[in-house]
PDB file of N, CA and C in Angstrom:
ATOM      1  N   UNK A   1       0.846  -1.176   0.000  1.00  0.00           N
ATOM      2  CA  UNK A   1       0.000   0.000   0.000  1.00  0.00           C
ATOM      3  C   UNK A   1       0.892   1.240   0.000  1.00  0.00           C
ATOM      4  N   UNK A   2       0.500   2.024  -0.735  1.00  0.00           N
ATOM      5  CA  UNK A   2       0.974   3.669  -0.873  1.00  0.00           C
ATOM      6  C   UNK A   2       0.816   4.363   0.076  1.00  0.00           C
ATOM      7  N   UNK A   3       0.423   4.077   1.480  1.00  0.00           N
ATOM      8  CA  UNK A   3      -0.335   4.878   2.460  1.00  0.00           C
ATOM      9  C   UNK A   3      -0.371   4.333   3.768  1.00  0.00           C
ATOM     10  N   UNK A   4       0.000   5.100   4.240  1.00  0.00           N
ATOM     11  CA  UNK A   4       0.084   4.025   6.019  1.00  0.00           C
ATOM     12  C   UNK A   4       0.223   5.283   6.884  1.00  0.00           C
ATOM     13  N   UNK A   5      -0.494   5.267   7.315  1.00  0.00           N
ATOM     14  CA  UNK A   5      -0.693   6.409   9.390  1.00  0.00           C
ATOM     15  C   UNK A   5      -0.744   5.724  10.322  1.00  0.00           C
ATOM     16  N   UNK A   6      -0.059   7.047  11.379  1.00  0.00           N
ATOM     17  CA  UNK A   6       0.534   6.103  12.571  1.00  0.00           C
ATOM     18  C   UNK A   6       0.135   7.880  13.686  1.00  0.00           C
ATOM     19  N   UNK A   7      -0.544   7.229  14.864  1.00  0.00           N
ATOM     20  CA  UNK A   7      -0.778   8.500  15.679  1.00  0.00           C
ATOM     21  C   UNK A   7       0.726   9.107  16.149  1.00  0.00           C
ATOM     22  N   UNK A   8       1.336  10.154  16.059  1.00  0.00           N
ATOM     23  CA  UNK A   8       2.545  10.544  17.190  1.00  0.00           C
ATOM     24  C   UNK A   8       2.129  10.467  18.504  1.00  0.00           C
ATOM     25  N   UNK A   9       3.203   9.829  19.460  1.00  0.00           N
ATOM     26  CA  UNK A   9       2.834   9.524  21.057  1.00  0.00           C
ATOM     27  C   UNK A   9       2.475  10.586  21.485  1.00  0.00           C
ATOM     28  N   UNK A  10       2.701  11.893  20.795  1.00  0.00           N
ATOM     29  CA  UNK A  10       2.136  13.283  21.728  1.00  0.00           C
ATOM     30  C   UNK A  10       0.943  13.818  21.141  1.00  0.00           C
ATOM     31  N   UNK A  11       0.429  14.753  21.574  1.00  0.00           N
ATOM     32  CA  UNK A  11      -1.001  15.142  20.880  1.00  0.00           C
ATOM     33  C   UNK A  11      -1.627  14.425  20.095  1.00  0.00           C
ATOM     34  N   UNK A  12      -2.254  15.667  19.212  1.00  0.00           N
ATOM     35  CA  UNK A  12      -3.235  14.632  18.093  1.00  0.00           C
ATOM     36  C   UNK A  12      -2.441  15.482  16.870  1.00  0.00           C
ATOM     37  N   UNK A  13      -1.094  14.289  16.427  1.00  0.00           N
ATOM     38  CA  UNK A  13      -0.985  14.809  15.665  1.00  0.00           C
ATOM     39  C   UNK A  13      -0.851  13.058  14.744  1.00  0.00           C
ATOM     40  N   UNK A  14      -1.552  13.206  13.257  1.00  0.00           N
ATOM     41  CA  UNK A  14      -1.101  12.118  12.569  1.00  0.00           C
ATOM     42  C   UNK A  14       0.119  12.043  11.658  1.00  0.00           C
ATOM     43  N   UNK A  15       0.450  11.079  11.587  1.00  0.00           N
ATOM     44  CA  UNK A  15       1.699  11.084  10.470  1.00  0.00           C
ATOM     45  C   UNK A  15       1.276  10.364   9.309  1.00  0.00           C
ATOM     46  N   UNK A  16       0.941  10.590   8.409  1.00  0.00           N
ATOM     47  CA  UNK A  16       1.117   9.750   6.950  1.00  0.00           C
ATOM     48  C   UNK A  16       2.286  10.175   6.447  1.00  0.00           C
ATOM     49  N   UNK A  17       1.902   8.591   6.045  1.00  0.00           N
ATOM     50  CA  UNK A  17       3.541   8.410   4.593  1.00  0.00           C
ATOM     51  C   UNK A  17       3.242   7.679   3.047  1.00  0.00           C
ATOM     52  N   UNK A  18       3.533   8.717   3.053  1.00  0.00           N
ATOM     53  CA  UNK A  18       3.319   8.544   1.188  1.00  0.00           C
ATOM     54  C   UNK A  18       4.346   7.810   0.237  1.00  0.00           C
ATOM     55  N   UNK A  19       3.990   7.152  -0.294  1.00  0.00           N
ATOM     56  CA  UNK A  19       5.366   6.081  -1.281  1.00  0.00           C
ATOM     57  C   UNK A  19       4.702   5.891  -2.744  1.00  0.00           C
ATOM     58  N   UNK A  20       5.467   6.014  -3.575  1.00  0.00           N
ATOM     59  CA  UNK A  20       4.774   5.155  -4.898  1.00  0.00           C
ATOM     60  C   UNK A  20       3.981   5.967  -5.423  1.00  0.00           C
ATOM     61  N   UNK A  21       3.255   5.551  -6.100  1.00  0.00           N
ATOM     62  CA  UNK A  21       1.756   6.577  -6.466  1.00  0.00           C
ATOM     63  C   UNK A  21       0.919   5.596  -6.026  1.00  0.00           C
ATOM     64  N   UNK A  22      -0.201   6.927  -5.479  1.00  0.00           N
ATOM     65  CA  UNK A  22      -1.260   6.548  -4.763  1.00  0.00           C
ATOM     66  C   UNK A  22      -2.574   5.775  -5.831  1.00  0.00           C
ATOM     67  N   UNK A  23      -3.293   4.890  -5.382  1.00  0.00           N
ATOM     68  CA  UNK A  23      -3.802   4.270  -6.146  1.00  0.00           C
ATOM     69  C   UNK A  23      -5.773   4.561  -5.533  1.00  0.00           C
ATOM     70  N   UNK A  24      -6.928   4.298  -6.299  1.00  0.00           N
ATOM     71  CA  UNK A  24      -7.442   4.322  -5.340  1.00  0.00           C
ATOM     72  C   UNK A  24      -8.019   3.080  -4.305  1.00  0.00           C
ATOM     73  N   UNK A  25      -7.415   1.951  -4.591  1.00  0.00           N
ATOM     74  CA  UNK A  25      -7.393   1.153  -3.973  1.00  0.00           C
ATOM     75  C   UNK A  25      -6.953   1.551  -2.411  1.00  0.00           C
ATOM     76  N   UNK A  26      -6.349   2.253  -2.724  1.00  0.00           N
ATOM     77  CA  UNK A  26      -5.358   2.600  -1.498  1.00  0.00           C
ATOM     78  C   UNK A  26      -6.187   3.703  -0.680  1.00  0.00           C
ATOM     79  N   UNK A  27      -7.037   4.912  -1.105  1.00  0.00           N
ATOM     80  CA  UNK A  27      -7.937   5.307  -0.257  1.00  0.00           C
ATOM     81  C   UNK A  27      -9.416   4.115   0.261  1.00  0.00           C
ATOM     82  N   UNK A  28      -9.192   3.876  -0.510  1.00  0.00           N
ATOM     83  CA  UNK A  28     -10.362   2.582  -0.392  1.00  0.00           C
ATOM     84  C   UNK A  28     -10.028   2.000   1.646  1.00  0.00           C
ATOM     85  N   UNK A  29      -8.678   1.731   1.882  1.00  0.00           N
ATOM     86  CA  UNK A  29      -8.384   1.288   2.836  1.00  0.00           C
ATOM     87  C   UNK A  29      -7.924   2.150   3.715  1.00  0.00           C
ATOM     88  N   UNK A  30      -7.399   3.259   3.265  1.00  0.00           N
ATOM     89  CA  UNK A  30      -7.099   4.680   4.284  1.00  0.00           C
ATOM     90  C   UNK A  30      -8.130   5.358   4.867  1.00  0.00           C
ATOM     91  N   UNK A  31      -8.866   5.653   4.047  1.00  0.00           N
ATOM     92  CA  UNK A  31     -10.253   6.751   4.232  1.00  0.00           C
ATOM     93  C   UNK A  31     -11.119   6.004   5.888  1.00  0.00           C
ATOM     94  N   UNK A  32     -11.443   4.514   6.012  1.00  0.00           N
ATOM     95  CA  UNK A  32     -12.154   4.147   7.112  1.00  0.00           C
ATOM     96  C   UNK A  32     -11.363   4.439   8.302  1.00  0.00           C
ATOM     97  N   UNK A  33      -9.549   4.169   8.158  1.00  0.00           N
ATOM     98  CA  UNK A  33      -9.011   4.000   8.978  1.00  0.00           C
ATOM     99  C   UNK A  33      -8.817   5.753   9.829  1.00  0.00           C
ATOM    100  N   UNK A  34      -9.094   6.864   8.944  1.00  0.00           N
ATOM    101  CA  UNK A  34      -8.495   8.448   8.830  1.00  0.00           C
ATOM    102  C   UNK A  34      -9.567   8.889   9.565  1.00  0.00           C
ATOM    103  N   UNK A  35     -10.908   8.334   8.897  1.00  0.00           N
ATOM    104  CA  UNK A  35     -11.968   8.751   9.681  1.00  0.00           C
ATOM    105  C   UNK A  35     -12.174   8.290  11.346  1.00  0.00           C
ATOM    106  N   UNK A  36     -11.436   6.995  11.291  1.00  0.00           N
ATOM    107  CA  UNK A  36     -11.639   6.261  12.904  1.00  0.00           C
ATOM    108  C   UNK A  36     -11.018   7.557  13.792  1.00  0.00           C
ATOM    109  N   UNK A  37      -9.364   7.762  13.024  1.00  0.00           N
ATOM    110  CA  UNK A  37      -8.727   8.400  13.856  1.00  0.00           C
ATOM    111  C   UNK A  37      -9.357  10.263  14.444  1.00  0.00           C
ATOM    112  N   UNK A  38     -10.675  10.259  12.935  1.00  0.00           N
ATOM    113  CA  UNK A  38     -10.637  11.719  13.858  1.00  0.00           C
ATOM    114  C   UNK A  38     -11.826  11.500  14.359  1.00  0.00           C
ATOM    115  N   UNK A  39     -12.392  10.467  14.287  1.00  0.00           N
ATOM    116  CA  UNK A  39     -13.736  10.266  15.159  1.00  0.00           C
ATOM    117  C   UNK A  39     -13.381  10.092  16.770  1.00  0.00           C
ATOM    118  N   UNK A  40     -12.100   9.237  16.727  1.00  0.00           N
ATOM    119  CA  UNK A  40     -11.153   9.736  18.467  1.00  0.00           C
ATOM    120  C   UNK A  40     -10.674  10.669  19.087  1.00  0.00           C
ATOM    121  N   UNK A  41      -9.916  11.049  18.045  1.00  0.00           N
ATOM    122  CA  UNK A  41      -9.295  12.111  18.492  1.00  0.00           C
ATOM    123  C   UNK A  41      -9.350  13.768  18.257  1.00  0.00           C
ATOM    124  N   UNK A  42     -10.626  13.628  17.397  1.00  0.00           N
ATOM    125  CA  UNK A  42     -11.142  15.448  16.924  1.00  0.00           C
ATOM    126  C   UNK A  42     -10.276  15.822  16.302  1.00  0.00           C
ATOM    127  N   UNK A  43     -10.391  17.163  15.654  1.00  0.00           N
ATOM    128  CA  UNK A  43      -9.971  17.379  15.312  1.00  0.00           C
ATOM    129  C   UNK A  43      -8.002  17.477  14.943  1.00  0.00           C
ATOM    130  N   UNK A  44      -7.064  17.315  13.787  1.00  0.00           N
ATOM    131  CA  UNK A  44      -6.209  16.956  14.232  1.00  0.00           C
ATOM    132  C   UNK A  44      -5.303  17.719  13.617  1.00  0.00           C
ATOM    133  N   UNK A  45      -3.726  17.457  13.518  1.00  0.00           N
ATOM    134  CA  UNK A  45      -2.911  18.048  12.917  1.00  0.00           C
ATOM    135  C   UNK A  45      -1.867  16.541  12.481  1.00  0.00           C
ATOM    136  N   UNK A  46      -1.886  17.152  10.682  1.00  0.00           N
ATOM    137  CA  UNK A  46      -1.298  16.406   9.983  1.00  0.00           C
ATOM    138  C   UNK A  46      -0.383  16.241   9.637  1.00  0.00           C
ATOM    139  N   UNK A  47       1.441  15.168   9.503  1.00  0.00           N
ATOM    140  CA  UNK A  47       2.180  15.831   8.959  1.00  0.00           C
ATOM    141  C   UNK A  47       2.217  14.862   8.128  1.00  0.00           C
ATOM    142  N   UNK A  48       1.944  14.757   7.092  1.00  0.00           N
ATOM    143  CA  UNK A  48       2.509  14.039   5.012  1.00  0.00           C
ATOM    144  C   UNK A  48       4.457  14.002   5.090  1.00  0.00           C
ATOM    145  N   UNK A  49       4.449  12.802   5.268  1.00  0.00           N
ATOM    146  CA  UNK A  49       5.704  12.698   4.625  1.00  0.00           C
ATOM    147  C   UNK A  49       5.829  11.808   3.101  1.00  0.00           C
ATOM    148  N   UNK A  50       6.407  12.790   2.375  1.00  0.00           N
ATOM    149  CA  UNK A  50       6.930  11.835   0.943  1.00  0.00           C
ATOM    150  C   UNK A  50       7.873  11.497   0.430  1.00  0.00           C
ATOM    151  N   UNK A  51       7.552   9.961   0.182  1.00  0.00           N
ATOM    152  CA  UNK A  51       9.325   9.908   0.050  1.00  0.00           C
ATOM    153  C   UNK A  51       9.310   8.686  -1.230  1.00  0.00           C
ATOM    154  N   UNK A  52       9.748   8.653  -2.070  1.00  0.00           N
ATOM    155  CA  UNK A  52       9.818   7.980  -3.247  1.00  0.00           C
ATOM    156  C   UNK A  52       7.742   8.702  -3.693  1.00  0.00           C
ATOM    157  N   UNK A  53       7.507   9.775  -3.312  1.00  0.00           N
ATOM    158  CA  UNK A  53       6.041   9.657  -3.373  1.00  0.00           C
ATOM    159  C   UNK A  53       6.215  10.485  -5.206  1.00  0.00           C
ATOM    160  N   UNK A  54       5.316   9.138  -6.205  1.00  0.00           N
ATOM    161  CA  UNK A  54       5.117   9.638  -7.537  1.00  0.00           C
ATOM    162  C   UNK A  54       3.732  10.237  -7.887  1.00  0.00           C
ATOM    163  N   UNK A  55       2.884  10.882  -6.926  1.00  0.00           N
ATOM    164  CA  UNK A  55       1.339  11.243  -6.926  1.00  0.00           C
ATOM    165  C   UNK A  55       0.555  10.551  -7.131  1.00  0.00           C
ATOM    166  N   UNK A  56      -0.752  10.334  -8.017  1.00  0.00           N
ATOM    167  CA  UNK A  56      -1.905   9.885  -8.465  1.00  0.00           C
ATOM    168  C   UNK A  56      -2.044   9.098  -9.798  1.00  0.00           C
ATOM    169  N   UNK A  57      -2.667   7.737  -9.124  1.00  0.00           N
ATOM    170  CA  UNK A  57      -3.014   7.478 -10.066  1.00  0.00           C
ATOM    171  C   UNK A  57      -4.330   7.648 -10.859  1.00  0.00           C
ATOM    172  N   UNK A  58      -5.183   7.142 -11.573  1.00  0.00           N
ATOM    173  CA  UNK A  58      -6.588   7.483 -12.232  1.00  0.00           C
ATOM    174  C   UNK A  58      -7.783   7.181 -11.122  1.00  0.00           C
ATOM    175  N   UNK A  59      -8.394   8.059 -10.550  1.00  0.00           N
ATOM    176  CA  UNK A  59      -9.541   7.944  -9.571  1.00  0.00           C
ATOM    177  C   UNK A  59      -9.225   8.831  -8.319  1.00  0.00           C
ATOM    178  N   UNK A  60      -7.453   7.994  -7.860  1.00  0.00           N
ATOM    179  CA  UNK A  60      -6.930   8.567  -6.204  1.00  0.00           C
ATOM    180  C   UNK A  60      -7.008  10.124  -6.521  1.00  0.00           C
ATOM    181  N   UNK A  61      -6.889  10.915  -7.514  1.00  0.00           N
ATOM    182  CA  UNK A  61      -6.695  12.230  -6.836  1.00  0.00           C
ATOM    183  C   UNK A  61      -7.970  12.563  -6.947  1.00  0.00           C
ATOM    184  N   UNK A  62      -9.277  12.247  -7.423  1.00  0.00           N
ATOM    185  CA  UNK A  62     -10.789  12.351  -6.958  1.00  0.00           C
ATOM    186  C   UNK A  62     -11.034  12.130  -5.712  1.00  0.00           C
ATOM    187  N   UNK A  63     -10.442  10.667  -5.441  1.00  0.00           N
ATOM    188  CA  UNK A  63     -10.700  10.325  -3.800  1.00  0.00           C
ATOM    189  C   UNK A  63     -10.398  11.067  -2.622  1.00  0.00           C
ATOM    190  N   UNK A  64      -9.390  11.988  -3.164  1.00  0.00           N
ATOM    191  CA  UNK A  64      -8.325  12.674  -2.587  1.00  0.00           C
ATOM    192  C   UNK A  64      -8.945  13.948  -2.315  1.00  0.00           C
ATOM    193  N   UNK A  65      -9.652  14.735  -2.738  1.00  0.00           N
ATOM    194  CA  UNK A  65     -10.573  15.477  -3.092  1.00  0.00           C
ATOM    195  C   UNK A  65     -11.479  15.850  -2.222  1.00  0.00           C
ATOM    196  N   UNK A  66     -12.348  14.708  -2.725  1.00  0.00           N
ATOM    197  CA  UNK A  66     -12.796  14.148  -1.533  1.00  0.00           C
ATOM    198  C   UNK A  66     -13.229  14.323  -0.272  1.00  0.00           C
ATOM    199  N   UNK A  67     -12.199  13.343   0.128  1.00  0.00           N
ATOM    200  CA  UNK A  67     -11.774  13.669   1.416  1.00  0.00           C
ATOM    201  C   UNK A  67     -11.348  14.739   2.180  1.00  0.00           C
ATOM    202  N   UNK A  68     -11.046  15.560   1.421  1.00  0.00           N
ATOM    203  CA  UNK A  68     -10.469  16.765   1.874  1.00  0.00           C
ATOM    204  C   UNK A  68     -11.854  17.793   1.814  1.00  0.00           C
ATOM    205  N   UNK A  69     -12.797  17.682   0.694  1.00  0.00           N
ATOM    206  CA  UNK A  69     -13.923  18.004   1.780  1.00  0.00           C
ATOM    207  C   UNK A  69     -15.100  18.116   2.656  1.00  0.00           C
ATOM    208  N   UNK A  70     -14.491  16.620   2.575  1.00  0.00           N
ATOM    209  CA  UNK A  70     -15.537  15.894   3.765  1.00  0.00           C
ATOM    210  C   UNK A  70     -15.127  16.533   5.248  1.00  0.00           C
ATOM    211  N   UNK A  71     -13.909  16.434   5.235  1.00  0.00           N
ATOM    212  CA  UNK A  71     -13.304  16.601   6.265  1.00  0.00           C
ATOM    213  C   UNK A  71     -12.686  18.339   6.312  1.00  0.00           C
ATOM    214  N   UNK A  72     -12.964  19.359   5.626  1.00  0.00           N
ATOM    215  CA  UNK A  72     -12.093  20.262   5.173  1.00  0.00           C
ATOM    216  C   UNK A  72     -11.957  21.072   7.001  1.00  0.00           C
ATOM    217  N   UNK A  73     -13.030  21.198   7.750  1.00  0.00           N
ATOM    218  CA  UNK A  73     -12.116  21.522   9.606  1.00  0.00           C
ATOM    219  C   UNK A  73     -11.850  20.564  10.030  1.00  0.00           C
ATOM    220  N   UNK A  74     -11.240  19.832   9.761  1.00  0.00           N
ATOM    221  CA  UNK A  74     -11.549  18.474  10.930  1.00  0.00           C
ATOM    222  C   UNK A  74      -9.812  18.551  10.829  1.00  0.00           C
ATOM    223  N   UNK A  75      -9.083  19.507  10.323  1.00  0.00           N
ATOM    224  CA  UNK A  75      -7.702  19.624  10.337  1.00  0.00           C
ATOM    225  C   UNK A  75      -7.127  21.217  10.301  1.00  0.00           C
ATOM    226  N   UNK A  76      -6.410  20.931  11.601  1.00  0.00           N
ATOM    227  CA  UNK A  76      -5.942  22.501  12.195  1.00  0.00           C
ATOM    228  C   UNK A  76      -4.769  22.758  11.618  1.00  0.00           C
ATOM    229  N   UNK A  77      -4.162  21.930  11.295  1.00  0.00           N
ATOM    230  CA  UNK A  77      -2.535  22.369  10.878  1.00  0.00           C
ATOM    231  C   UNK A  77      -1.879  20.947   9.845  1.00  0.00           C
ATOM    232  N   UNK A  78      -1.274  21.149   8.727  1.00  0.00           N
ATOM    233  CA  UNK A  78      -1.019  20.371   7.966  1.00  0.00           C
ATOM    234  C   UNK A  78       0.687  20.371   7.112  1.00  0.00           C
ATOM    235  N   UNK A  79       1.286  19.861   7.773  1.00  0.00           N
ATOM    236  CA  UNK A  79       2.430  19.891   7.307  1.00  0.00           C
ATOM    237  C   UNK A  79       3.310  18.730   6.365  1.00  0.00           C
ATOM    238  N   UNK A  80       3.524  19.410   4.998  1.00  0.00           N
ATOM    239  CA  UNK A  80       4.414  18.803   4.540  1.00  0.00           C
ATOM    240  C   UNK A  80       5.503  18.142   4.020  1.00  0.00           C
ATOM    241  N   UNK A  81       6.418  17.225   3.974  1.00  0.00           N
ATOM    242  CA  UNK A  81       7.724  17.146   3.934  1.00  0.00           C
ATOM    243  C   UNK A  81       7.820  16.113   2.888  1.00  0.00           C
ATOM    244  N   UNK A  82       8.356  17.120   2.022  1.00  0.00           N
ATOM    245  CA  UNK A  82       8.507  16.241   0.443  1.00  0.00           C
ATOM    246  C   UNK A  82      10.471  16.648  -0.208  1.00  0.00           C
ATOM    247  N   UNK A  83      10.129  15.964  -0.607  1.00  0.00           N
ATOM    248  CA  UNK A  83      11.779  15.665  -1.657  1.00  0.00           C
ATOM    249  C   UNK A  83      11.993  16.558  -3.052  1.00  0.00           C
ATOM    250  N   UNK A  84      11.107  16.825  -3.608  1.00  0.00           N
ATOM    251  CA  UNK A  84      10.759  17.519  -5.125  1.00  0.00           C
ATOM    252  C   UNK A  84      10.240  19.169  -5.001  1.00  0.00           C
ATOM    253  N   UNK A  85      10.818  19.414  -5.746  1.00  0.00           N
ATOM    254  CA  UNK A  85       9.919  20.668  -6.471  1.00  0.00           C
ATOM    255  C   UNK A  85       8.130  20.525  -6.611  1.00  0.00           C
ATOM    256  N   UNK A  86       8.141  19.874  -7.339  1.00  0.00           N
ATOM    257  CA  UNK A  86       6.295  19.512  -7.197  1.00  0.00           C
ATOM    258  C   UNK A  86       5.469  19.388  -6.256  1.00  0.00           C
ATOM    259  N   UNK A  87       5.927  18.525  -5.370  1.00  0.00           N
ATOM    260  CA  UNK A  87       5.726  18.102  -3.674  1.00  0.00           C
ATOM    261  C   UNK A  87       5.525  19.462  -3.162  1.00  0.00           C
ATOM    262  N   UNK A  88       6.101  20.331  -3.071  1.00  0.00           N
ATOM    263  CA  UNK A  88       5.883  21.904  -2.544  1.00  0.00           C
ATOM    264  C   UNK A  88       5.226  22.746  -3.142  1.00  0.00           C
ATOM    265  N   UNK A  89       4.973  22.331  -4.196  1.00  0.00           N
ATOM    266  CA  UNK A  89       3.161  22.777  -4.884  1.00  0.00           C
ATOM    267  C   UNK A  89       2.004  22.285  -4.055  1.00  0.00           C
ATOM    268  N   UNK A  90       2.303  20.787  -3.611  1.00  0.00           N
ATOM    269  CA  UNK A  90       1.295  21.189  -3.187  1.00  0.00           C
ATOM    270  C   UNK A  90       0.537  21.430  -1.693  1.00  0.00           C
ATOM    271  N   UNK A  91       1.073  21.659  -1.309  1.00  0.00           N
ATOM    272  CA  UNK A  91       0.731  22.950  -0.255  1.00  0.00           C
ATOM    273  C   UNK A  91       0.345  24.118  -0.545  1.00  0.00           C
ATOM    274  N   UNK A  92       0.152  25.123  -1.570  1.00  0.00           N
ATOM    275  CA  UNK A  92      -0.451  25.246  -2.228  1.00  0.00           C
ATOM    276  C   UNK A  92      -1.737  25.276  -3.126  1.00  0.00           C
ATOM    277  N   UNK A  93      -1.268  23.793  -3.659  1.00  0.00           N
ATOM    278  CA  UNK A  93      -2.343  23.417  -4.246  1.00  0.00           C
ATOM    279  C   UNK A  93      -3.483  23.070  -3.361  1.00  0.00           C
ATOM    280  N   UNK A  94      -3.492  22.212  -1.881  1.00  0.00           N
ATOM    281  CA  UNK A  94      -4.669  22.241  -1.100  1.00  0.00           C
ATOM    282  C   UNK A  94      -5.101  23.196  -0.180  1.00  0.00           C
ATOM    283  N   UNK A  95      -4.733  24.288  -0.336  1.00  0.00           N
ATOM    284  CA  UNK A  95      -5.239  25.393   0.603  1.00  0.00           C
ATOM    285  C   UNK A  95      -6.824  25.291   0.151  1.00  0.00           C
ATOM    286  N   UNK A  96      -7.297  25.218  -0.559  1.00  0.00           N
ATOM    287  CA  UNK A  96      -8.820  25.506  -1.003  1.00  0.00           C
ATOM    288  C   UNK A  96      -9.738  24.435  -0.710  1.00  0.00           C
ATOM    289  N   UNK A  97      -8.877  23.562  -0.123  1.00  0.00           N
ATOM    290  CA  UNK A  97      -9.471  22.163  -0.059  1.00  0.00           C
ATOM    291  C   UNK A  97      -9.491  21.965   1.699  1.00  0.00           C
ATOM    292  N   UNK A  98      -9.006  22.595   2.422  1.00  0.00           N
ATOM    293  CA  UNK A  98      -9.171  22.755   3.537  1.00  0.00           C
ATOM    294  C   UNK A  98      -9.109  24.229   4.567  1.00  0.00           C
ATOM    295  N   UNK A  99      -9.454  23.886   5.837  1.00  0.00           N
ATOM    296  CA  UNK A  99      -9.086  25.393   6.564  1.00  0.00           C
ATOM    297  C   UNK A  99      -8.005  25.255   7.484  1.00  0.00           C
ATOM    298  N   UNK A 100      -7.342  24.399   7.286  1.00  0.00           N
ATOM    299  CA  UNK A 100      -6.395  24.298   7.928  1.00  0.00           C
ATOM    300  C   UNK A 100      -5.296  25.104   7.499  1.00  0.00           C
ATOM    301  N   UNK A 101      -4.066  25.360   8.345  1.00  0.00           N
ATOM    302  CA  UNK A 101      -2.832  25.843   7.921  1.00  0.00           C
ATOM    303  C   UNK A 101      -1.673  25.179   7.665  1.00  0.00           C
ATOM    304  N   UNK A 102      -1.099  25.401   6.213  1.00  0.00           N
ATOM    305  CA  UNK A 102      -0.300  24.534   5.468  1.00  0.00           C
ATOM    306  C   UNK A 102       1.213  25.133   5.431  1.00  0.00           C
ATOM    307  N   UNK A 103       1.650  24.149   5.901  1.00  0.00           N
ATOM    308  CA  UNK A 103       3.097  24.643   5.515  1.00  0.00           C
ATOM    309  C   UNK A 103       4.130  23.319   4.856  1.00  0.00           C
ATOM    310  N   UNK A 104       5.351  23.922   4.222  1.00  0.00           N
ATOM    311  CA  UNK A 104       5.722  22.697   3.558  1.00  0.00           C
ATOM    312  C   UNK A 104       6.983  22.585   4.096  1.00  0.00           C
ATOM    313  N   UNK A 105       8.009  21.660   4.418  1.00  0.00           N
ATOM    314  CA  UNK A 105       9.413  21.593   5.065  1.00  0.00           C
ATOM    315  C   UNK A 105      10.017  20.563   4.084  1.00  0.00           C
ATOM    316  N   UNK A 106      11.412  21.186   4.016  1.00  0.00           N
ATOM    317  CA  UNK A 106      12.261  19.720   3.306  1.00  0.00           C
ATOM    318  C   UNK A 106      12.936  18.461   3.841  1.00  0.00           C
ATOM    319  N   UNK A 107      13.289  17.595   3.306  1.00  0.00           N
ATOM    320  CA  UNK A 107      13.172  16.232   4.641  1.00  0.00           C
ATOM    321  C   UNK A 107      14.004  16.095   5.579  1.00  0.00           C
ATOM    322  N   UNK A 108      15.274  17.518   5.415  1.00  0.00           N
ATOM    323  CA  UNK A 108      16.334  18.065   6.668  1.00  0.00           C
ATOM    324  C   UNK A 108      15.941  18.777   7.404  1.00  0.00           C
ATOM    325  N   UNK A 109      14.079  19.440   7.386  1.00  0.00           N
ATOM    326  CA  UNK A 109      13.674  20.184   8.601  1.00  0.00           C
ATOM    327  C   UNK A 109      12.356  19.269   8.966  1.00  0.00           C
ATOM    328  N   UNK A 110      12.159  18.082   8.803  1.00  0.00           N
ATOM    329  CA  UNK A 110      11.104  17.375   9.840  1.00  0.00           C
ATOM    330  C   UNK A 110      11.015  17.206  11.077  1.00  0.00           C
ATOM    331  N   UNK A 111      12.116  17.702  11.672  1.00  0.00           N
ATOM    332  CA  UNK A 111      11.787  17.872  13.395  1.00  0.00           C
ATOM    333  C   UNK A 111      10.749  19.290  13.391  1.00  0.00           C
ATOM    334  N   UNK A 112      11.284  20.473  12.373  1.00  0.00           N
ATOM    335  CA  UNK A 112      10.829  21.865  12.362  1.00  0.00           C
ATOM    336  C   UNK A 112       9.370  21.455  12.479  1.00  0.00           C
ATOM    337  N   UNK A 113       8.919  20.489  11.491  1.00  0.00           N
ATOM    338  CA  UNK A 113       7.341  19.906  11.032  1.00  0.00           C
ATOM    339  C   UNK A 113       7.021  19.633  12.335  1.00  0.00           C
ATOM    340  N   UNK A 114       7.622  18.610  12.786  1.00  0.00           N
ATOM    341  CA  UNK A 114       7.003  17.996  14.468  1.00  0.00           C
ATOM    342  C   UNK A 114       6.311  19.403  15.242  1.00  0.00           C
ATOM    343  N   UNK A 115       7.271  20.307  15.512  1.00  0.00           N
ATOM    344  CA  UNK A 115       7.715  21.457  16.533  1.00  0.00           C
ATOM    345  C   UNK A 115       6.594  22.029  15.909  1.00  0.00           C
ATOM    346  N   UNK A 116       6.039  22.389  14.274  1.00  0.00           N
ATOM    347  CA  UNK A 116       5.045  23.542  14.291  1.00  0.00           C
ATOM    348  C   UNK A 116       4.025  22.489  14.299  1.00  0.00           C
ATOM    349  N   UNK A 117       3.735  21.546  14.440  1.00  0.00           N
ATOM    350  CA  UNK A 117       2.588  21.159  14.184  1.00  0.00           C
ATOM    351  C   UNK A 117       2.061  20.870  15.683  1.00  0.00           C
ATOM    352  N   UNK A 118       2.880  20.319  17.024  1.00  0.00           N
ATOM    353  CA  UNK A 118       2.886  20.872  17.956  1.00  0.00           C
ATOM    354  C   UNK A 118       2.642  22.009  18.960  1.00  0.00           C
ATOM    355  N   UNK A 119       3.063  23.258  18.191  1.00  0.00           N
ATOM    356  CA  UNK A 119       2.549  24.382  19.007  1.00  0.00           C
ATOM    357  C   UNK A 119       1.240  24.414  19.637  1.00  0.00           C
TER     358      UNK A 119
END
């Protein structure tokens, strides 16, 4: 799978990790598990890590969509840590898709990610 979250031991913050291109098979099995987590823990703060991450395939970035606004408060702070030029589009690119606050870090400032998503 392209997709795997894991709660951080402190707050409510989630971690996804992104690999591969996303398929929508792969929200198919994320989406029940994303929703459990904010049906526990309310609202949350996200940090996306990508790493070999090649985006979307045909459907996932609908699913993707989506979700984002099903859920568009149900996320206070959203941080991302990508490898590419593109990857830092999009932060960016989902501001409209949520109300949360986006910021993007490169994969030598992911403690920085921890620390703001923390505050």
């Amino acid at each position: 799978m392209a997709v795997k979250i894991e709660m951080e031991a402190e707050g409510n913050v989630l971690v996804v990790h992104l690999t591969d291109a996303l398929k929508k098979e792969d929200y198919e099995k994320f989406v029940p598990a994303f929703e459990r987590v904010i049906e526990e823990q309310g609202t949350l703060r996200i940090l996306i890590k990508m790493e070999d991450f090649r985006g979307w395939k045909a459907g996932a970035l609908w699913a993707d969509i989506k979700v984002a606004f099903k859920h568009f408060s149900d996320i206070d702070r959203l941080a991302f840590v990508g490898e590419k030029r593109w990857q830092k589009g999009m932060s960016v690119f989902c501001k409209p898709f949520t109300a949360a606050k986006i910021r993007y870090f490169e994969p030598e400032e992911e403690d920085d990610a921890l620390a703001w998503l923390k505050e």
